[in-house]
Protein backbone atom coordinates (compact mmCIF):
# COMPACT_ATOMS: atom_id res chain seq x y z
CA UNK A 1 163.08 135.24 96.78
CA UNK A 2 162.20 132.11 95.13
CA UNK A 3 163.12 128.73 96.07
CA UNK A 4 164.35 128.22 92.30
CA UNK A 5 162.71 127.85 88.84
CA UNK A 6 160.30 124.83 87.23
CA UNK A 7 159.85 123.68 84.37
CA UNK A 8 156.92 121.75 82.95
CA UNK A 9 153.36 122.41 81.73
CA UNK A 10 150.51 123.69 83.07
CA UNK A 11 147.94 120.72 83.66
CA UNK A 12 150.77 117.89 83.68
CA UNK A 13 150.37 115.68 86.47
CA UNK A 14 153.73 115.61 87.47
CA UNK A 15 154.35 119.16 87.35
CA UNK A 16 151.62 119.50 89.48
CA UNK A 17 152.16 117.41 92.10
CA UNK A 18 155.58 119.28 92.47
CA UNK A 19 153.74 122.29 92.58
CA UNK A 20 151.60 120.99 95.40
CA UNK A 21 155.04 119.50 97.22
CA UNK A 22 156.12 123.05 97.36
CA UNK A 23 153.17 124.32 98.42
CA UNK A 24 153.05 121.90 101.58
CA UNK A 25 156.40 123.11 102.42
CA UNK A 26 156.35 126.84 102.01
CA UNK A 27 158.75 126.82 98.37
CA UNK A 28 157.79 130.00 96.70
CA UNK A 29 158.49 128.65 92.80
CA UNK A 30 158.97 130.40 89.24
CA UNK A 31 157.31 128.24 87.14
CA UNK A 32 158.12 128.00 83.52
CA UNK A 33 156.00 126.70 80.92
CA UNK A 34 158.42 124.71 78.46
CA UNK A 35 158.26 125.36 74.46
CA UNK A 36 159.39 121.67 73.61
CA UNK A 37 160.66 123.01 70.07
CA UNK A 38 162.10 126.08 71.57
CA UNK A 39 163.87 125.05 75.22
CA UNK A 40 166.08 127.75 76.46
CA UNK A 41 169.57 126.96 77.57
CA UNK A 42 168.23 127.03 81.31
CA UNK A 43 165.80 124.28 80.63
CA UNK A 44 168.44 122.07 79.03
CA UNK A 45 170.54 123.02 82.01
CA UNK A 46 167.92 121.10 84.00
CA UNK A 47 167.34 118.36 81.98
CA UNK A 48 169.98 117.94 79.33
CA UNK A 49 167.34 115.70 77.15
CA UNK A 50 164.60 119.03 77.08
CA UNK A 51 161.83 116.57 79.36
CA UNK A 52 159.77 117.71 81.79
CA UNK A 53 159.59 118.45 85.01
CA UNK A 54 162.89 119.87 85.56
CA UNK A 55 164.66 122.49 88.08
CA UNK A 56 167.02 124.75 89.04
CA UNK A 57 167.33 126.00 92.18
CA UNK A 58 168.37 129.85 92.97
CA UNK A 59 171.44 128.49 94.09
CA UNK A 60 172.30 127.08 90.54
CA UNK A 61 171.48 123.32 91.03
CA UNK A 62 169.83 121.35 88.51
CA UNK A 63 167.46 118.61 89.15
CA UNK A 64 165.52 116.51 86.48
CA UNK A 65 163.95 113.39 86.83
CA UNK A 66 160.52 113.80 88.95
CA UNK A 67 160.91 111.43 91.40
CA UNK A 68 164.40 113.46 92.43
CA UNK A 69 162.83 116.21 92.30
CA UNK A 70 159.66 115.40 94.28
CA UNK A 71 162.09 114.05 97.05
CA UNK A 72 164.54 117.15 97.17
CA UNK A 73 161.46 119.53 97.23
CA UNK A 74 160.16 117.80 100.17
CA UNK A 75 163.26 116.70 102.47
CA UNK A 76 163.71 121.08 102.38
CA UNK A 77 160.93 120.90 104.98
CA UNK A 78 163.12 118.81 108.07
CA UNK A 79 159.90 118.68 109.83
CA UNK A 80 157.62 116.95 107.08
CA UNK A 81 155.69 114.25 107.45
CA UNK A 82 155.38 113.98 104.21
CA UNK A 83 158.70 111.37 104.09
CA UNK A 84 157.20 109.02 106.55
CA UNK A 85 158.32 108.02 110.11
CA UNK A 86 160.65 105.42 109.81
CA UNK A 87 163.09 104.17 107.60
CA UNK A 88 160.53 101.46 105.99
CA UNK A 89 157.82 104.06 105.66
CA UNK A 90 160.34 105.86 103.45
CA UNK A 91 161.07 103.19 101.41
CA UNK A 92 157.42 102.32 101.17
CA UNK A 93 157.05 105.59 99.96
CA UNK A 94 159.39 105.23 97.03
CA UNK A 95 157.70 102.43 95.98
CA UNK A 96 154.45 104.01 95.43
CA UNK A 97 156.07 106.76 93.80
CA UNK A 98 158.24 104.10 91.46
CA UNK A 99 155.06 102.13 90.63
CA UNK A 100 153.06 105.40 89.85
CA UNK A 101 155.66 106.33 87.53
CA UNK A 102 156.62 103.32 85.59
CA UNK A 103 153.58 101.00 86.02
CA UNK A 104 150.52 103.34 86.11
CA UNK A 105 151.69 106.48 83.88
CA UNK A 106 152.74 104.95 81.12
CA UNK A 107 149.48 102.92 81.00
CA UNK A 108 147.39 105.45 81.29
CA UNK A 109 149.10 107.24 78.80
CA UNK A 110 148.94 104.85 76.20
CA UNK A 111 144.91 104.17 76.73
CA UNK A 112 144.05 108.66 76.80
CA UNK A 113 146.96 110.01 74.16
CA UNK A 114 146.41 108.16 71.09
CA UNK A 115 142.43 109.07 71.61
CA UNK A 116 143.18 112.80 72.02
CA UNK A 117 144.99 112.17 68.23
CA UNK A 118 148.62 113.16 70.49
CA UNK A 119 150.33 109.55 69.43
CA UNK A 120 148.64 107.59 66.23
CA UNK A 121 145.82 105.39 67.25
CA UNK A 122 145.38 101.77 66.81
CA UNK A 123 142.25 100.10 68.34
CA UNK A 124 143.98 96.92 69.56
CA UNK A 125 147.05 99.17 71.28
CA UNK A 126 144.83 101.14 73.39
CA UNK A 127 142.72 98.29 74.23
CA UNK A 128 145.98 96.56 75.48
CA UNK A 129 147.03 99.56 77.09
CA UNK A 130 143.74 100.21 79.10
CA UNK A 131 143.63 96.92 80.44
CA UNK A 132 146.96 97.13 81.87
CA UNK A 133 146.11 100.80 83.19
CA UNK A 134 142.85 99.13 84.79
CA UNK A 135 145.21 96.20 86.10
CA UNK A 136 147.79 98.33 87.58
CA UNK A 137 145.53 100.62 89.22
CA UNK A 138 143.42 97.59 90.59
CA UNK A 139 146.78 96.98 92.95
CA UNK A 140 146.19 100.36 94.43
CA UNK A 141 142.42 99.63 95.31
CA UNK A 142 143.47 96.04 96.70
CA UNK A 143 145.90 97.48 98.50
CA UNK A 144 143.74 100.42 99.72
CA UNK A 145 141.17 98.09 101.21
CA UNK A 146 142.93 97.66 104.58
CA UNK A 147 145.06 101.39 104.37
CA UNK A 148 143.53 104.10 104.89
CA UNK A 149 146.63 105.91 102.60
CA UNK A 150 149.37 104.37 101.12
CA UNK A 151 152.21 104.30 103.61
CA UNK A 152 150.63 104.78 107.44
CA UNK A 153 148.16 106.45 109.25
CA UNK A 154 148.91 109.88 107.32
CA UNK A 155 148.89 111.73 104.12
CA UNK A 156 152.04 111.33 102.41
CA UNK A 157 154.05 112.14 98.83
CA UNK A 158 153.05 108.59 97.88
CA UNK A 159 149.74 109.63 98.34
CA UNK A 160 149.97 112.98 96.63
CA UNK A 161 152.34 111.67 94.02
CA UNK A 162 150.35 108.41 93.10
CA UNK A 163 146.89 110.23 93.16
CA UNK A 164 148.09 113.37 90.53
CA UNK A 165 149.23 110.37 88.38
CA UNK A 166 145.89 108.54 88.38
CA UNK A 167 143.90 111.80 87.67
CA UNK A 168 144.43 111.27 84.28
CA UNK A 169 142.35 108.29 84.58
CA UNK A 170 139.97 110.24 86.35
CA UNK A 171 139.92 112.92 83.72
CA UNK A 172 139.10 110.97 80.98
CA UNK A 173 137.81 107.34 81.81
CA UNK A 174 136.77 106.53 85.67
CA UNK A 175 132.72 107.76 85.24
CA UNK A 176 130.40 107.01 87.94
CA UNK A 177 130.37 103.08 87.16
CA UNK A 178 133.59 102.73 87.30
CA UNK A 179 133.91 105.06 91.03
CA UNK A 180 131.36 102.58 92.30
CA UNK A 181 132.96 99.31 91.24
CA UNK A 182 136.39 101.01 93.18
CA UNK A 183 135.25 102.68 96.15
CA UNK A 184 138.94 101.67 97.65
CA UNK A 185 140.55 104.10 95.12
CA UNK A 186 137.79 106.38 94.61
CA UNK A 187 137.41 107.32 98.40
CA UNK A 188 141.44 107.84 98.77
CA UNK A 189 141.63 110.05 95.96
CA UNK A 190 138.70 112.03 96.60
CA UNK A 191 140.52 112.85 99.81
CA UNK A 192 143.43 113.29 98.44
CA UNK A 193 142.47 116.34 96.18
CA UNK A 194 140.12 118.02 98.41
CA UNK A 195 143.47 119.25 100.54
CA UNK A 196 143.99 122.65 100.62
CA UNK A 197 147.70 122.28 99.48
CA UNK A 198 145.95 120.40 96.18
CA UNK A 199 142.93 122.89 95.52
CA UNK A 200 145.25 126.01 95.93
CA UNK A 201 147.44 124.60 93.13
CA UNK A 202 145.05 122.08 90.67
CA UNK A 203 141.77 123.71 91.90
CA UNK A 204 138.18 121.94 92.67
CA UNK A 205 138.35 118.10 91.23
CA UNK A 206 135.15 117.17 88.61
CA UNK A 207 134.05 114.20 88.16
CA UNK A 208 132.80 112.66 85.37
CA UNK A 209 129.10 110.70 85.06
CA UNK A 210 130.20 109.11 81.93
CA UNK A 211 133.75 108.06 80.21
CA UNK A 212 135.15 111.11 78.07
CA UNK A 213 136.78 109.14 75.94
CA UNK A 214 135.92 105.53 74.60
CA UNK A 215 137.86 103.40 71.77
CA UNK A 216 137.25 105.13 68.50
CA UNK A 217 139.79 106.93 66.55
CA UNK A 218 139.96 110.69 67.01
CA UNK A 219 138.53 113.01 64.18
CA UNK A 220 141.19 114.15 62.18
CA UNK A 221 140.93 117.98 61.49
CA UNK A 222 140.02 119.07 58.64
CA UNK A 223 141.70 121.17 55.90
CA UNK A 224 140.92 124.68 55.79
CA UNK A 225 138.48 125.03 52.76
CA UNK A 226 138.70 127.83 49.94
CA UNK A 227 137.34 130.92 50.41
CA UNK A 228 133.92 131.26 48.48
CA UNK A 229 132.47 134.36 47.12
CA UNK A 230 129.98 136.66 49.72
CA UNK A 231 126.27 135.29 49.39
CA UNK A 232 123.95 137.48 48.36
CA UNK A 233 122.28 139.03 51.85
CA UNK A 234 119.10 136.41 52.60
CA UNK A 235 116.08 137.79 54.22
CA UNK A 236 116.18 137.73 58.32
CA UNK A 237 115.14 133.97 59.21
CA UNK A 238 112.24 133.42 61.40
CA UNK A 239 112.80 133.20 64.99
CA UNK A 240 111.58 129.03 64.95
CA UNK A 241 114.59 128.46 62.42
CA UNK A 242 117.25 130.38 64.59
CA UNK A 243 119.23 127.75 65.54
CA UNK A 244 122.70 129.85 66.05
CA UNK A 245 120.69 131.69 69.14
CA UNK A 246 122.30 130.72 72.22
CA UNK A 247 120.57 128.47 74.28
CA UNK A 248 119.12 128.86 77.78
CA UNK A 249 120.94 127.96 80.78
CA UNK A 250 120.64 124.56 81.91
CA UNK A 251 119.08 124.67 85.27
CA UNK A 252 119.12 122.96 88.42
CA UNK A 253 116.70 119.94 88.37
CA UNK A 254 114.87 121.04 91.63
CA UNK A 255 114.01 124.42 89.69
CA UNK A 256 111.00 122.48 87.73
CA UNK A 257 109.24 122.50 91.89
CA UNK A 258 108.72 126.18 91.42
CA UNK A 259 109.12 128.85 94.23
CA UNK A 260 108.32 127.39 98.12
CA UNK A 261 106.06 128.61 100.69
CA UNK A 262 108.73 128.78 103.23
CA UNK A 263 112.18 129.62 101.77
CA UNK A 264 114.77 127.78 103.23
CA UNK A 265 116.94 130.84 103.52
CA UNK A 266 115.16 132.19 106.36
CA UNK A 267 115.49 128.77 108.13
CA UNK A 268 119.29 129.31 107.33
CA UNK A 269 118.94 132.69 108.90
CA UNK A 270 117.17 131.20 111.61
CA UNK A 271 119.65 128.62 112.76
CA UNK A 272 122.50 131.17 112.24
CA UNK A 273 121.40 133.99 114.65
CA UNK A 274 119.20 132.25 117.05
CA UNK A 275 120.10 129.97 119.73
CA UNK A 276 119.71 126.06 118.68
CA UNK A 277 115.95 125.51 120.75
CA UNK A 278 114.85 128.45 119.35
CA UNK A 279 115.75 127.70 116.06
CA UNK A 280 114.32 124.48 116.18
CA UNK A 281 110.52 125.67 117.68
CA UNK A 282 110.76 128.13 114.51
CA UNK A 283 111.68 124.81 112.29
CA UNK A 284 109.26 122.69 113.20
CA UNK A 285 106.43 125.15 113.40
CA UNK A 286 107.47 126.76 109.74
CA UNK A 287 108.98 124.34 107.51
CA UNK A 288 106.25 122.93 104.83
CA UNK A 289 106.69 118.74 104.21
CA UNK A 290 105.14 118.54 101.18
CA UNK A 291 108.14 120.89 99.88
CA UNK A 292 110.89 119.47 102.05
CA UNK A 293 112.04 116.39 103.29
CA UNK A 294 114.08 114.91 106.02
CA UNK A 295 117.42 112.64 105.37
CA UNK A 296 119.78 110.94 107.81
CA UNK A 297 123.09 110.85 106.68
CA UNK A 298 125.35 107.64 107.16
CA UNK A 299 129.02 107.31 105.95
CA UNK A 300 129.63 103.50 104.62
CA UNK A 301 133.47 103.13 106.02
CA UNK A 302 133.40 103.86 109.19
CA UNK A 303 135.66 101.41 110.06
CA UNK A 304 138.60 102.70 107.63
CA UNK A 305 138.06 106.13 109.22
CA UNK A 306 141.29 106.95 111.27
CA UNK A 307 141.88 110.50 112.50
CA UNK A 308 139.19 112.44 113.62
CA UNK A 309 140.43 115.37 111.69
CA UNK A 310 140.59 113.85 108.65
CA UNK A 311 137.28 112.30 108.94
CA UNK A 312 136.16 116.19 109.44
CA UNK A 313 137.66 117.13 106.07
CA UNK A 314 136.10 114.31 104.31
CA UNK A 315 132.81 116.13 105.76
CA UNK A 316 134.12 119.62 104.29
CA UNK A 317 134.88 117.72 101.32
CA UNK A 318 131.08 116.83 100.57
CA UNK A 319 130.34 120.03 101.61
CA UNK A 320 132.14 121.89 99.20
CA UNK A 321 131.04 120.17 96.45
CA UNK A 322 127.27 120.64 96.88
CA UNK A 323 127.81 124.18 95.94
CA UNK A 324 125.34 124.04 92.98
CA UNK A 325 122.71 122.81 95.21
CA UNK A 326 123.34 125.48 98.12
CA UNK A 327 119.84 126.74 97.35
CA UNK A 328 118.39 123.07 97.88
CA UNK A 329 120.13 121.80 101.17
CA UNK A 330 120.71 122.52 104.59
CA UNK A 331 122.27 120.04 106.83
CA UNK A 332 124.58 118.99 109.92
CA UNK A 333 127.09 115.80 109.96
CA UNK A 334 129.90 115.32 112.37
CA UNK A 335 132.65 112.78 113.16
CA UNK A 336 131.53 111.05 116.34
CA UNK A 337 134.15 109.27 118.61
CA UNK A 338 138.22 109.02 118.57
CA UNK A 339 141.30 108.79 116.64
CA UNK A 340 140.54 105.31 115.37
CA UNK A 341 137.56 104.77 116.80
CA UNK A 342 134.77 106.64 115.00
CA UNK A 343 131.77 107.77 112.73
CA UNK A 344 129.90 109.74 110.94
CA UNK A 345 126.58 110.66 110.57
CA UNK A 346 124.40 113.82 109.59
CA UNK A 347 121.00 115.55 109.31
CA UNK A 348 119.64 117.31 105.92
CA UNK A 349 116.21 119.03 104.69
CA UNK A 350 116.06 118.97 100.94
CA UNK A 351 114.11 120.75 98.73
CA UNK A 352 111.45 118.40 97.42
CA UNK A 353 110.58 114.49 98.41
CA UNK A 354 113.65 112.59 97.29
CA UNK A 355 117.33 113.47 98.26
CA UNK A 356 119.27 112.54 94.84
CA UNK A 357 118.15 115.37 92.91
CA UNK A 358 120.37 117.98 95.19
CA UNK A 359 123.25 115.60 96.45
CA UNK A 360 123.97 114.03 92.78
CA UNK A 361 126.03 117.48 92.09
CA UNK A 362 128.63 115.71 95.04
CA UNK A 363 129.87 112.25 93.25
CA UNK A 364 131.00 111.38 96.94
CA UNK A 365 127.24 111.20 98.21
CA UNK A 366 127.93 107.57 97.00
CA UNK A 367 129.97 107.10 100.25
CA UNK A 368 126.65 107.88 102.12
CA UNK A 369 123.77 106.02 103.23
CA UNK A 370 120.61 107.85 103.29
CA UNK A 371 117.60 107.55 105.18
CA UNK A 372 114.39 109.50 104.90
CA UNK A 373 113.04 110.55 107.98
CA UNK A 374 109.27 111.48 109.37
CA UNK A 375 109.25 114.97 111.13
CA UNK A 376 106.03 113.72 112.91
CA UNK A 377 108.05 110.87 114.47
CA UNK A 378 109.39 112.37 118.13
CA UNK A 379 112.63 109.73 117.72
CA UNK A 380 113.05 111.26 114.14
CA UNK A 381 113.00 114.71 115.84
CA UNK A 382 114.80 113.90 118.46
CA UNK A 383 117.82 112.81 115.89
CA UNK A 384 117.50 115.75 113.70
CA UNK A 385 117.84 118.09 116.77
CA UNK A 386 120.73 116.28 118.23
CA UNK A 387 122.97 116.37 114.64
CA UNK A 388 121.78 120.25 114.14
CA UNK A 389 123.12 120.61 117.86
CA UNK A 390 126.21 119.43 116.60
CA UNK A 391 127.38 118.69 120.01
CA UNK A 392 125.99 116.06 122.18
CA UNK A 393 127.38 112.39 122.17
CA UNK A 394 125.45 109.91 119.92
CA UNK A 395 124.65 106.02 120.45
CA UNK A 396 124.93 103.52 117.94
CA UNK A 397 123.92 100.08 118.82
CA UNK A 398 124.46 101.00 122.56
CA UNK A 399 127.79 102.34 122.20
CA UNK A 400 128.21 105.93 122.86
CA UNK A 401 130.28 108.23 120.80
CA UNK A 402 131.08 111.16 122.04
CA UNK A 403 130.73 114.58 119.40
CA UNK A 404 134.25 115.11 117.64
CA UNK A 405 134.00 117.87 114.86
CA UNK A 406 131.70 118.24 112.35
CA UNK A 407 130.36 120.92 109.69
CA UNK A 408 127.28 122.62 108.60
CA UNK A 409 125.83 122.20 105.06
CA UNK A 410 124.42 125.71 104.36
């Protein structure tokens, strides 16, 4: 039976980030999309003014306001972590959620709707109102230099509530300049969304090279135009003037190399079914370097790295999103050391001389340092053996860090 009914819209950030609430705490929900010139009687039941998100629990109580509703959705769960520790974590946490709400949203709003044509445009209003977006997210990178999350050493609903309100910024505006001018910000979200109680609800994130929208007024539709009489049938057009026929497929840029000698599928195969020396003495004797290159991987923040498990699923979180260039890549990285006290570093063979070409599909590569490496070097073999190993400690300006987790790139 479900927990109770919500109401919203599909896509809305706060709808979805009670969505994801209940999906951290095991609430099965009926969600109902809301007809804003149609509510039913329900829907005004939960939110006598017709706004979104609103619910009403199986039991008959009605909740609006999302910040109530974000809290009762999570306190259902008594052993959450998701409310903090302590008494100042929790209020911590409704500040975040308060400043998200009131500070960021409306911002943001302001600066995306009147481009989409939703509110009427005026050129000095959303300039205004992206500046102040830009200025209140700015406190959540500043603040974000010396946290790791917003309140504590964990994940919690300031996190989750804060980030779904700033992907609207990320939707439309924060392109690759902007990611790299706020790696504070970028790097917390980016973790944020990659959790599997956010992907099973919003799905994979996308990022965006360039700014979708910019400070022009939106086209305004135009009106439907009378119907004209038939044309007289022309003759077939030549193939050259065709330019309704759909266009090829955009491929991958490391198609253009052309087919290798050595596929790296079978070295994939290789390190799969065959014990790690083995694999390797088949690597080394096999793999062509004038197809394939060498990289050592190096995450920038080490030091704002905090559990090792988390540091793992910033790993997965790369990972996942070189899926378009699964037929380019193979490599190993792993969280060396302990809670608090660690790194991470990785191995990868790329198709071709130059490792941008496959990683660029992952906007987090940016977090990354990367080194190319000479397979005729013995101390460059020696390092790609020990991070395809996976499990041996590794020293880093003579400390040793002993192997954590880590995750193959395959």
């Amino acid at each position: 039976m479900a927990f109770g009914k919500l109401f919203g819209i599909k896509g809305n950030p706060r709808t979805t980030v009670l969505k994801v609430i209940a999906n951290a705490n095991g609430l099965d929900l009926d969600f109902v999309e809301v007809d804003f010139k149609n509510p039913t009687a329900e829907h005004l039941k939960a939110s006598p003014l017709g706004k979104i998100p609103a619910f009403v629990g199986e039991d008959g109580f009605a909740l609006s306001e999302v910040i109530a509703v974000a809290i009762y959705l999570t306190s259902q769960n008594e052993k959450t972590t998701l409310l903090g520790k302590t008494k100042q974590d929790y209020a911590s946490i409704l500040r975040w959620l308060s400043f998200s709400n009131s500070e960021v949203l409306p911002r943001l709003a302001g600066w995306y709707r009147p481009l989409l044509g939703i509110d009427a445009y005026n050129k000095k209003a959303v300039e205004e109102s992206s500046k102040a977006a830009l200025k209140a997210v700015s406190v959540v990178e500043e603040h974000l230099l010396r946290n790791t999350y917003l309140v504590g050493e964990r994940i919690t609903l300031a996190d989750l509530f804060a980030a779904s309100i700033i992907s609207r910024g990320f939707e439309f505006f924060f392109g690759k300049e902007w990611r790299q001018q706020n790696p504070n910000t970028t790097r917390w979200y980016n973790t944020i969304v990659h959790q599997d109680i956010w992907t099973a609800v919003a799905g994979e994130q996308q990022y965006l090279d360039q700014p979708k929208l910019t400070n022009v007024a939106p086209k305004k539709p135009e009106a439907p135009k009378a119907a004209k009489a038939a044309p007289k049938p022309a003759a077939a057009p030549a193939a050259a003037e065709d330019e309704d026929a759909p266009k090829p497929k955009p491929k991958h840029p490391l198609e253009a190399l052309g087919k290798p000698s050595v596929a790296l599928d079978e070295w994939k195969r290789q390190y799969s079914n065959s014990s790690t020396p083995d694999a390797m003495k088949w690597f080394w004797e096999n793999m062509n370097w004038e197809e394939y290159s060498l990289w050592k991987l190096q995450y920038k923040y080490n030091d704002e790295l905090t559990l090792t498990f988390m540091s793992n699923n910033l790993i997965g979180g790369l990972n996942a999103r070189l899926e378009a260039s699964r037929k380019y890549v193979f490599g190993c990285a792993s969280v060396y050391g302990v809670n608090n006290d660690s790194i991470i570093e990785g191995a990868a063979v790329v198709r071709g001389q130059d490792y941008l070409p496959a990683f660029d599909v992952a906007p987090d590569h940016e977090s990354y340092t990367f080194t190319k490496l000479d397979p005729t070097k013995p101390e460059d073999r020696e390092y790609v053996e020990l991070m395809f190993e996976g499990e041996k400690p590794l020293v880093v300006n003579g400390k040793e860090y002993p192997a954590a987790a880590g995750k193959v790139i395959k």
